[in-house]
PDB file of N, CA and C in Angstrom:
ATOM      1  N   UNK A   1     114.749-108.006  75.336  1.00  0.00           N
ATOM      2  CA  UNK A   1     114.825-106.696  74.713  1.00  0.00           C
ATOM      3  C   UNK A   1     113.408-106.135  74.629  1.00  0.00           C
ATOM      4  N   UNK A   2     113.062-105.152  74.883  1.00  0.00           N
ATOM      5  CA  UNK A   2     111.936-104.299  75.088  1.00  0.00           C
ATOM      6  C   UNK A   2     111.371-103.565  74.087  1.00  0.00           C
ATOM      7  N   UNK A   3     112.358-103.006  73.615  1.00  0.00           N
ATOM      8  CA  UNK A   3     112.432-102.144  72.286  1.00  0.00           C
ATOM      9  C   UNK A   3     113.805-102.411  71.374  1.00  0.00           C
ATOM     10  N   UNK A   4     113.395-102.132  70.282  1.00  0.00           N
ATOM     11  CA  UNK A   4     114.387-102.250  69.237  1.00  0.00           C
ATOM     12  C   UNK A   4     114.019-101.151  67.834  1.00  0.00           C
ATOM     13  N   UNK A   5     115.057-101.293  67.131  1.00  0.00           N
ATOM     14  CA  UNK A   5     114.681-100.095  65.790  1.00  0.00           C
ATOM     15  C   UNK A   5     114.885-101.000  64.598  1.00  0.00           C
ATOM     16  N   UNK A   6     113.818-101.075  63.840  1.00  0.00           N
ATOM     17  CA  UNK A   6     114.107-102.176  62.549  1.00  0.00           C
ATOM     18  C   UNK A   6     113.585-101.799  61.634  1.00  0.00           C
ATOM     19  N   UNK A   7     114.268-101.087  60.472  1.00  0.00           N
ATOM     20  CA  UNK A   7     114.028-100.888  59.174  1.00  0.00           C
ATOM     21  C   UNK A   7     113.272 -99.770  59.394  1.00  0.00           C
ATOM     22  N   UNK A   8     113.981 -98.721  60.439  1.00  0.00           N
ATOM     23  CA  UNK A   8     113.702 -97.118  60.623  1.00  0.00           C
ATOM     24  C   UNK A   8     112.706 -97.254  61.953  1.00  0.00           C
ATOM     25  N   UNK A   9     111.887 -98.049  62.360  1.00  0.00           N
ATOM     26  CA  UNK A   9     110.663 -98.305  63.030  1.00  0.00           C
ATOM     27  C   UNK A   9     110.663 -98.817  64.247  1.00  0.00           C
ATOM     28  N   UNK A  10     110.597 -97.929  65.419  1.00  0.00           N
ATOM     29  CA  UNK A  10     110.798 -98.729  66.503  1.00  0.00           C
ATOM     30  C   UNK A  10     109.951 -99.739  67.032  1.00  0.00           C
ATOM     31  N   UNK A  11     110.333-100.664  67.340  1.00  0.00           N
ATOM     32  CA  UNK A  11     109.203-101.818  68.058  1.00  0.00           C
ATOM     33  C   UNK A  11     109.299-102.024  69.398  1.00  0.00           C
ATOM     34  N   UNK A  12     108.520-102.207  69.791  1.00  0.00           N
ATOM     35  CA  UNK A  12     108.243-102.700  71.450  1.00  0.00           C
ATOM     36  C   UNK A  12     107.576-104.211  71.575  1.00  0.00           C
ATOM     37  N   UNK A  13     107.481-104.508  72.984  1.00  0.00           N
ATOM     38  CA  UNK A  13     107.577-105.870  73.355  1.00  0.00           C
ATOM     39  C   UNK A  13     105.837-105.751  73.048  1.00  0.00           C
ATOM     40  N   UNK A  14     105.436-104.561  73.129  1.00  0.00           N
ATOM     41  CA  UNK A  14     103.937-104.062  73.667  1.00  0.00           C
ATOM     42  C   UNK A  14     102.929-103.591  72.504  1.00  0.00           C
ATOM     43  N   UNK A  15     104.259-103.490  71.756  1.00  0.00           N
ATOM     44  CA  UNK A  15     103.686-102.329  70.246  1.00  0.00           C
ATOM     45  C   UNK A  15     102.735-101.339  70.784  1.00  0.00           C
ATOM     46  N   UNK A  16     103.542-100.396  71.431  1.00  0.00           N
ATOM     47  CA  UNK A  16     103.021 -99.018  71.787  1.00  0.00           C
ATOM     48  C   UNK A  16     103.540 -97.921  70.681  1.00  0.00           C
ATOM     49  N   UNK A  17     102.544 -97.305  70.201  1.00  0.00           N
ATOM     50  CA  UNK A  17     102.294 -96.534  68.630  1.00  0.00           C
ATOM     51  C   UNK A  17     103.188 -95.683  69.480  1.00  0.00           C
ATOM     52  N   UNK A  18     102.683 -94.786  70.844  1.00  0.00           N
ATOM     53  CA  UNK A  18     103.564 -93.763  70.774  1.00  0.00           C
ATOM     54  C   UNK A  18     104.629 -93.283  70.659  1.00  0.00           C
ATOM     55  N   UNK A  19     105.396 -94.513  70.966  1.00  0.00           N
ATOM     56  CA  UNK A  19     107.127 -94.568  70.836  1.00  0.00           C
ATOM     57  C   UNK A  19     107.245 -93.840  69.139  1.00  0.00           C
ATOM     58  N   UNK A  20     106.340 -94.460  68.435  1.00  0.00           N
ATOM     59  CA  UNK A  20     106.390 -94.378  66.908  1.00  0.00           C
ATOM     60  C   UNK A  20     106.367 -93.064  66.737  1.00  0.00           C
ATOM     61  N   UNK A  21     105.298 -92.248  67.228  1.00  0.00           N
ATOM     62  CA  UNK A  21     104.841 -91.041  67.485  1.00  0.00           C
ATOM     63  C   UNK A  21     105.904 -89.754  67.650  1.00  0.00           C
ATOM     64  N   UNK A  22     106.678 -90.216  69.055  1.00  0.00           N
ATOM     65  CA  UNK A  22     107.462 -89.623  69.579  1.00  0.00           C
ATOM     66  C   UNK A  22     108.501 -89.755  69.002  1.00  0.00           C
ATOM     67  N   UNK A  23     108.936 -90.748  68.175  1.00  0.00           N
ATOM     68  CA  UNK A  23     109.603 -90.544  67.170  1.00  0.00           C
ATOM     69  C   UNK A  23     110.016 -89.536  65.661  1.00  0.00           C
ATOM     70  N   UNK A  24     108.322 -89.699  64.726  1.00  0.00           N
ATOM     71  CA  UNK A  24     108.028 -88.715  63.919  1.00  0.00           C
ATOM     72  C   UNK A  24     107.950 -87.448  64.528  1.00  0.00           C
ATOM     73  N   UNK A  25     107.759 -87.236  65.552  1.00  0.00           N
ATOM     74  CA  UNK A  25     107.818 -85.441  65.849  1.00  0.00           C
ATOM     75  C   UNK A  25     109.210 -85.048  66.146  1.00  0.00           C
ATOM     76  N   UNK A  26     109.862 -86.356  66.704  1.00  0.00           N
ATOM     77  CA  UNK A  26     111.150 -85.587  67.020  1.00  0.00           C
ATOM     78  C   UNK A  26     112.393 -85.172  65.551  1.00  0.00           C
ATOM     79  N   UNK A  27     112.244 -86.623  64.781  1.00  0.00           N
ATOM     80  CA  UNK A  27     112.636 -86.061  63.223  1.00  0.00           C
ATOM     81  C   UNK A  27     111.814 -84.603  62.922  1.00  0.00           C
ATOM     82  N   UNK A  28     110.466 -84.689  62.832  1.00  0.00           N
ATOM     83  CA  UNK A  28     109.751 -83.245  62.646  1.00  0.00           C
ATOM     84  C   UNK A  28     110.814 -82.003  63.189  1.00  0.00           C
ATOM     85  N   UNK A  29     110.513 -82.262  64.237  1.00  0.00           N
ATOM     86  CA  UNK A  29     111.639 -81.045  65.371  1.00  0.00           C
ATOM     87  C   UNK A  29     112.789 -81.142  64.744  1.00  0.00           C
ATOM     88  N   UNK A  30     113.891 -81.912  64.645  1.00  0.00           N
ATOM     89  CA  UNK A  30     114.911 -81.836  63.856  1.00  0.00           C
ATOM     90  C   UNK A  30     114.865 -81.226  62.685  1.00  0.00           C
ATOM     91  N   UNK A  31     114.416 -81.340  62.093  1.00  0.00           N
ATOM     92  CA  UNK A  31     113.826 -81.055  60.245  1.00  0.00           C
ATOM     93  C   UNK A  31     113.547 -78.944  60.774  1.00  0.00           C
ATOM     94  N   UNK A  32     112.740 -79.106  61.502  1.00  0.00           N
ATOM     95  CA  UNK A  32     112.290 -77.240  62.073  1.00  0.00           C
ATOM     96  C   UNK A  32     113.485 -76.671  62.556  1.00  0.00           C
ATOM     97  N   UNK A  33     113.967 -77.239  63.193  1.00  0.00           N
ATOM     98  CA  UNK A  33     115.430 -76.317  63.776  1.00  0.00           C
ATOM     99  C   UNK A  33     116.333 -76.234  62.623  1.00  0.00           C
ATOM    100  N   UNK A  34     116.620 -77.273  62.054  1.00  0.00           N
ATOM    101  CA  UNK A  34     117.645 -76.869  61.470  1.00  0.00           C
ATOM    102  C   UNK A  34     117.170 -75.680  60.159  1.00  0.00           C
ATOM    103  N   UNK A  35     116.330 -75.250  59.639  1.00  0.00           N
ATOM    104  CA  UNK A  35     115.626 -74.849  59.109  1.00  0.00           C
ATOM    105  C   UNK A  35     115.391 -73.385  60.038  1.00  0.00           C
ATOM    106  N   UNK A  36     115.255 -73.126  60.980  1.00  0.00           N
ATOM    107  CA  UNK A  36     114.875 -72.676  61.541  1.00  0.00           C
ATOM    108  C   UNK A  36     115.348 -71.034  61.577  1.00  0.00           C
ATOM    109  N   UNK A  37     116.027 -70.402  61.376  1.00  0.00           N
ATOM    110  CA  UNK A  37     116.912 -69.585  61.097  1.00  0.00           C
ATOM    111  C   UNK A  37     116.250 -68.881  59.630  1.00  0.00           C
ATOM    112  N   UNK A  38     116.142 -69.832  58.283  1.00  0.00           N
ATOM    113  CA  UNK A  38     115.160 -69.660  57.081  1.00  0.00           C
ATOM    114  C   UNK A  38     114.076 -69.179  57.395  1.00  0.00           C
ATOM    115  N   UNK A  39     113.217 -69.867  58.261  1.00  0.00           N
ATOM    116  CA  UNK A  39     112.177 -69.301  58.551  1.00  0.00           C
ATOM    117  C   UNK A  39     111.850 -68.030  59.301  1.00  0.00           C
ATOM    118  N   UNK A  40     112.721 -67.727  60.136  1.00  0.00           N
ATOM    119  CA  UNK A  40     112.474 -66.270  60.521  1.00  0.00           C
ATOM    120  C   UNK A  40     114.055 -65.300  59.552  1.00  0.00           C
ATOM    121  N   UNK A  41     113.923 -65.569  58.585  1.00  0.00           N
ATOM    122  CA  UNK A  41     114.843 -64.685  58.211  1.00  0.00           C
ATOM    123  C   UNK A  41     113.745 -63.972  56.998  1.00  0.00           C
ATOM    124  N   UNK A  42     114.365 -62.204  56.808  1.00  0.00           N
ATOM    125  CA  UNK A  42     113.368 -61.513  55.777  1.00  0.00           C
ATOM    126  C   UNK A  42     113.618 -61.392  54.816  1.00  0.00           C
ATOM    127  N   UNK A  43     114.614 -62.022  54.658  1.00  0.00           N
ATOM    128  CA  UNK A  43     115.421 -62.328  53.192  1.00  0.00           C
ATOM    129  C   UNK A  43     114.733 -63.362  52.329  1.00  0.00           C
ATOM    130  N   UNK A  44     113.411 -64.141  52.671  1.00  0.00           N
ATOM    131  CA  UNK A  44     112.831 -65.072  51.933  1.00  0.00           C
ATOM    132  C   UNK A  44     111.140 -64.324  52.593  1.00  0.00           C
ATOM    133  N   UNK A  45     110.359 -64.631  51.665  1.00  0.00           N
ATOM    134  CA  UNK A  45     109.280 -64.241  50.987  1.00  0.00           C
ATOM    135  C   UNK A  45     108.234 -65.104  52.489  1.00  0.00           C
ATOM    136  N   UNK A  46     107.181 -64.805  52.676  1.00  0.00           N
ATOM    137  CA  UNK A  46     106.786 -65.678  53.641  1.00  0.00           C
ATOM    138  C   UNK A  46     105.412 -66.379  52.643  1.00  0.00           C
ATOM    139  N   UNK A  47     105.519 -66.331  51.398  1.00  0.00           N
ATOM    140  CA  UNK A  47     105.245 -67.286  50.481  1.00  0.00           C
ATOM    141  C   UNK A  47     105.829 -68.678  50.646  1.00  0.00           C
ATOM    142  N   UNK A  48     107.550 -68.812  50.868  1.00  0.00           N
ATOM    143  CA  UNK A  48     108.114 -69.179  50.254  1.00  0.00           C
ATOM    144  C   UNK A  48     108.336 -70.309  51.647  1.00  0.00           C
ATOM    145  N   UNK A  49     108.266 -69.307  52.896  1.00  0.00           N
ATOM    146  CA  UNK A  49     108.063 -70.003  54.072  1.00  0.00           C
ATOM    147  C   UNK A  49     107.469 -70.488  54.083  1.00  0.00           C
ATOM    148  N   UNK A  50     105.996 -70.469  54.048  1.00  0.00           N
ATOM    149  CA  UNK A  50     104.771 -71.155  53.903  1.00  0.00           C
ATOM    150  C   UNK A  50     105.434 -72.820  53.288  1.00  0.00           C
ATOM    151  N   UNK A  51     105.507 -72.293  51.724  1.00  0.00           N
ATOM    152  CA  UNK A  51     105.923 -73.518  51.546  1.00  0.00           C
ATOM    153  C   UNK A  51     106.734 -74.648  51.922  1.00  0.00           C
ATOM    154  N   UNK A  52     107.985 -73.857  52.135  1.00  0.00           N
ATOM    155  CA  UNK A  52     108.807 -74.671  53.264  1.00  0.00           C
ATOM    156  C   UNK A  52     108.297 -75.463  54.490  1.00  0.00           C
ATOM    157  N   UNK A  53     107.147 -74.913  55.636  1.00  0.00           N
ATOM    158  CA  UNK A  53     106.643 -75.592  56.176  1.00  0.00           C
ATOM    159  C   UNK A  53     105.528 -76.453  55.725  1.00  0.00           C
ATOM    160  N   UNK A  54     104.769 -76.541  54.645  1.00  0.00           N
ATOM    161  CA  UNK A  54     104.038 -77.237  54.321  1.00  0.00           C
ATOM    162  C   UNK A  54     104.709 -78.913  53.575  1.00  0.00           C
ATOM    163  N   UNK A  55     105.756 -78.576  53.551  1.00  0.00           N
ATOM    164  CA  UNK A  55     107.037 -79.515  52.665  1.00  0.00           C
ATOM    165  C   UNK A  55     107.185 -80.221  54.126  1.00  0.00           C
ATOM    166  N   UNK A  56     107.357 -80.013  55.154  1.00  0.00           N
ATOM    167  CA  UNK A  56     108.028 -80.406  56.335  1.00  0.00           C
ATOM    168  C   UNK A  56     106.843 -81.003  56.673  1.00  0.00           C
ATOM    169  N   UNK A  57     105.566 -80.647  57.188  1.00  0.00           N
ATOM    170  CA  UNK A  57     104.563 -81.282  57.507  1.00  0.00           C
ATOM    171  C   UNK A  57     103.927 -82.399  56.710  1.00  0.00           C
ATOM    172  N   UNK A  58     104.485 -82.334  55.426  1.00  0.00           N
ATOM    173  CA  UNK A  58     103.906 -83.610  54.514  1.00  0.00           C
ATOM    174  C   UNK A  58     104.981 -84.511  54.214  1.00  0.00           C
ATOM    175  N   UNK A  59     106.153 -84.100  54.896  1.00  0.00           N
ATOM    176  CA  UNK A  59     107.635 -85.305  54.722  1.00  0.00           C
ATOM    177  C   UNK A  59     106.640 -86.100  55.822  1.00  0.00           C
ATOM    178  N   UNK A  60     106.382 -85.862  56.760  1.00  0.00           N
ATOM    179  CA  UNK A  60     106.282 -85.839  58.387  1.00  0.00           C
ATOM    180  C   UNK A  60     105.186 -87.094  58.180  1.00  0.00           C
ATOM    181  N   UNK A  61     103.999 -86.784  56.994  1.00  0.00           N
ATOM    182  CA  UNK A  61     102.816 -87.601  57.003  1.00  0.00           C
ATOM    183  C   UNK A  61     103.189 -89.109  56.174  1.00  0.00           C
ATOM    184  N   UNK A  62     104.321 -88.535  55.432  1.00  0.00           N
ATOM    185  CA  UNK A  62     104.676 -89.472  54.426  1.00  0.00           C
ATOM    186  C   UNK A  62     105.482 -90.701  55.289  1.00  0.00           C
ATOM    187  N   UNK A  63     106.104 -89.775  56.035  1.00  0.00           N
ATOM    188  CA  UNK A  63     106.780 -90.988  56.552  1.00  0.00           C
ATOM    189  C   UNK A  63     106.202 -91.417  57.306  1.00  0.00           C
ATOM    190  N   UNK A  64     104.839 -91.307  58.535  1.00  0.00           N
ATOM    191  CA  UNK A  64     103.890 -92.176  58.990  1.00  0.00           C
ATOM    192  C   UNK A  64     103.552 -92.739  58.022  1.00  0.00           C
ATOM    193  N   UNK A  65     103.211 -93.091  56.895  1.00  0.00           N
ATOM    194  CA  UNK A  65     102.671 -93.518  55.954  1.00  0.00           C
ATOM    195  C   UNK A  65     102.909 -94.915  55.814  1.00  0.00           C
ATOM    196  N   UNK A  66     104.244 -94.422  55.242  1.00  0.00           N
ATOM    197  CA  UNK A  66     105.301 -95.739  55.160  1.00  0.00           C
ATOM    198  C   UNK A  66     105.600 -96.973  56.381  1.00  0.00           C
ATOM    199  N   UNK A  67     105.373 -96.087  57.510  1.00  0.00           N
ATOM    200  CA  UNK A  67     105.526 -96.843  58.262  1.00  0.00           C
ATOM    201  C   UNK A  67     104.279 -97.500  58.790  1.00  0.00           C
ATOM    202  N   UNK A  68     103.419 -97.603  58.599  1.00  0.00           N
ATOM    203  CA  UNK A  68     102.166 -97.529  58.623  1.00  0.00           C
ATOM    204  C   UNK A  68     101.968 -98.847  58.142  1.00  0.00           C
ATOM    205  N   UNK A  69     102.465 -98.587  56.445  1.00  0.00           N
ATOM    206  CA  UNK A  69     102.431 -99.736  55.654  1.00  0.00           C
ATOM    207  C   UNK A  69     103.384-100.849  56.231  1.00  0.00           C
ATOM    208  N   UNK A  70     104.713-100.480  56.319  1.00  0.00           N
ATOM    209  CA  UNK A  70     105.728-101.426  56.890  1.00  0.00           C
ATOM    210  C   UNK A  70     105.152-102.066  58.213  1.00  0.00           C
ATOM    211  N   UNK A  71     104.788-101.260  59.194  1.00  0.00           N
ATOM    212  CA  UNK A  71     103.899-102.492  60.146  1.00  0.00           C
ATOM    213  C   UNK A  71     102.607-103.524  59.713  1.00  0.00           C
ATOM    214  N   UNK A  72     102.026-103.252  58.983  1.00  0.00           N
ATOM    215  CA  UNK A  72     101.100-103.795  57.831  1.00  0.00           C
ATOM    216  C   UNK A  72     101.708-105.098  57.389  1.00  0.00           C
ATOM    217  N   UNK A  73     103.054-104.988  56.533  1.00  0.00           N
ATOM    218  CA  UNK A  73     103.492-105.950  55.870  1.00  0.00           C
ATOM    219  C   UNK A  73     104.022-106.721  57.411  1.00  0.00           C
ATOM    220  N   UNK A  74     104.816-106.151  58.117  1.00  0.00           N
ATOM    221  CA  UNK A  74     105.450-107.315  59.182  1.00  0.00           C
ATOM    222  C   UNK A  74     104.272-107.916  59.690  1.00  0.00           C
ATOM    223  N   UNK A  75     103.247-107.606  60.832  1.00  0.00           N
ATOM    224  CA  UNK A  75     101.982-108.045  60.892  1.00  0.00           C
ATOM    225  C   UNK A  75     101.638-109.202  60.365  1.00  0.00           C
ATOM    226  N   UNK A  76     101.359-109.188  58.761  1.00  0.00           N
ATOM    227  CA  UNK A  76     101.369-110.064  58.069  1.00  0.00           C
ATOM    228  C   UNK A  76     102.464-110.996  57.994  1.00  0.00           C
ATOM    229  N   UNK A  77     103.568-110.738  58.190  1.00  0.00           N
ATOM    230  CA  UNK A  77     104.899-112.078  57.999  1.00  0.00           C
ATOM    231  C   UNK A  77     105.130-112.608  59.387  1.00  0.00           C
ATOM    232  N   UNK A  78     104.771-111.811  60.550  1.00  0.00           N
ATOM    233  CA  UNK A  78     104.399-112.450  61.895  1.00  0.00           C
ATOM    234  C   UNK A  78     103.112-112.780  62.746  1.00  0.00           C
ATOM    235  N   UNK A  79     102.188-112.155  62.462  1.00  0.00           N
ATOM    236  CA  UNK A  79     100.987-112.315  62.274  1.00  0.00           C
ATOM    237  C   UNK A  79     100.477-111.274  63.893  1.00  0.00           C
ATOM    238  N   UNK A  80      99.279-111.714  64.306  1.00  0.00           N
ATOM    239  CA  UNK A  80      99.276-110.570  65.514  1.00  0.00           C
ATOM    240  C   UNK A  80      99.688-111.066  66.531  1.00  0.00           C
ATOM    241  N   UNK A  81     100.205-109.906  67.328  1.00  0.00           N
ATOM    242  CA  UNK A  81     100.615-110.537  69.231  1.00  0.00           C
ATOM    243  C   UNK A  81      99.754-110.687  69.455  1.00  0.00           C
ATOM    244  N   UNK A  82      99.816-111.939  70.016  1.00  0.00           N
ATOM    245  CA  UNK A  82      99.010-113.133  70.953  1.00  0.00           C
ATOM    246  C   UNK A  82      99.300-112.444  72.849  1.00  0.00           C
ATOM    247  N   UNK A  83      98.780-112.389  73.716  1.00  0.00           N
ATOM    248  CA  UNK A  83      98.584-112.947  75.163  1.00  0.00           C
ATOM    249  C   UNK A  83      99.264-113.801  75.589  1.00  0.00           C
ATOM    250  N   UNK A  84     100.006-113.683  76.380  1.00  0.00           N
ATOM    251  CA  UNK A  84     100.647-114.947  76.711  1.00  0.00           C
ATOM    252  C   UNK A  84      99.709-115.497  77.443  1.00  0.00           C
ATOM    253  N   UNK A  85      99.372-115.155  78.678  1.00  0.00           N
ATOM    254  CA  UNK A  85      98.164-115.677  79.142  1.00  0.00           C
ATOM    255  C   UNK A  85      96.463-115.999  78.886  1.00  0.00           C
ATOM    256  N   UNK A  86      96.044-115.233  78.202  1.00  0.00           N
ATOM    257  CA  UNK A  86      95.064-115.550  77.488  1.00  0.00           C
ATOM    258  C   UNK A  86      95.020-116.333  76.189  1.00  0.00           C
ATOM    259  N   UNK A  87      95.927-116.269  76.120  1.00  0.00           N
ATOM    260  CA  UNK A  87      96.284-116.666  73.925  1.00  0.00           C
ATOM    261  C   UNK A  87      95.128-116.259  73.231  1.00  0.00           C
ATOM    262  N   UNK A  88      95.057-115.001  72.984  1.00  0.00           N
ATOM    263  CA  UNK A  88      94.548-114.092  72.575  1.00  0.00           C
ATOM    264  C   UNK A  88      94.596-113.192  71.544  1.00  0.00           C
TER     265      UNK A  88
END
């Protein structure tokens, strides 16, 4: 298995961040569309928009955050990938 999703967080054989990456933007993107309609509507204040996107961009950081930490703690309960060939 190459990749897998564990406890929200995708992992690779490689631990390539970007998968992680490409992950948080695409929730991001999800989170904007559906929303999306609010934001260009003139029926709300572009105060109010503002805020709305500033709410979305700091869900966005929070949850790198977390995950951040959660690779942190696994790390620690598996310790670092080694090389197979080098043992490294």
């Amino acid at each position: 298995m190459e990749e897998f999703k564990y406890l929200g967080t995708t992992l690779t054989n490689q631990n390539f961040i970007q998968e992680e990456i490409k992950s948080i933007l695409k929730s991001g993107n999800a989170c904007y569309h559906s929303v999306q309609n609010l934001l260009s509507s003139s029926l709300l204040s572009k105060n109010l928009k503002f805020c709305m996107g500033v709410k979305m961009v700091s869900r966005m950081r929070e949850e790198h955050r977390l995950k951040v930490f959660e690779n942190r703690v696994l790390r620690r309960i598996f310790g670092p990938k080694r090389d197979e060939v080098t043992r490294e």
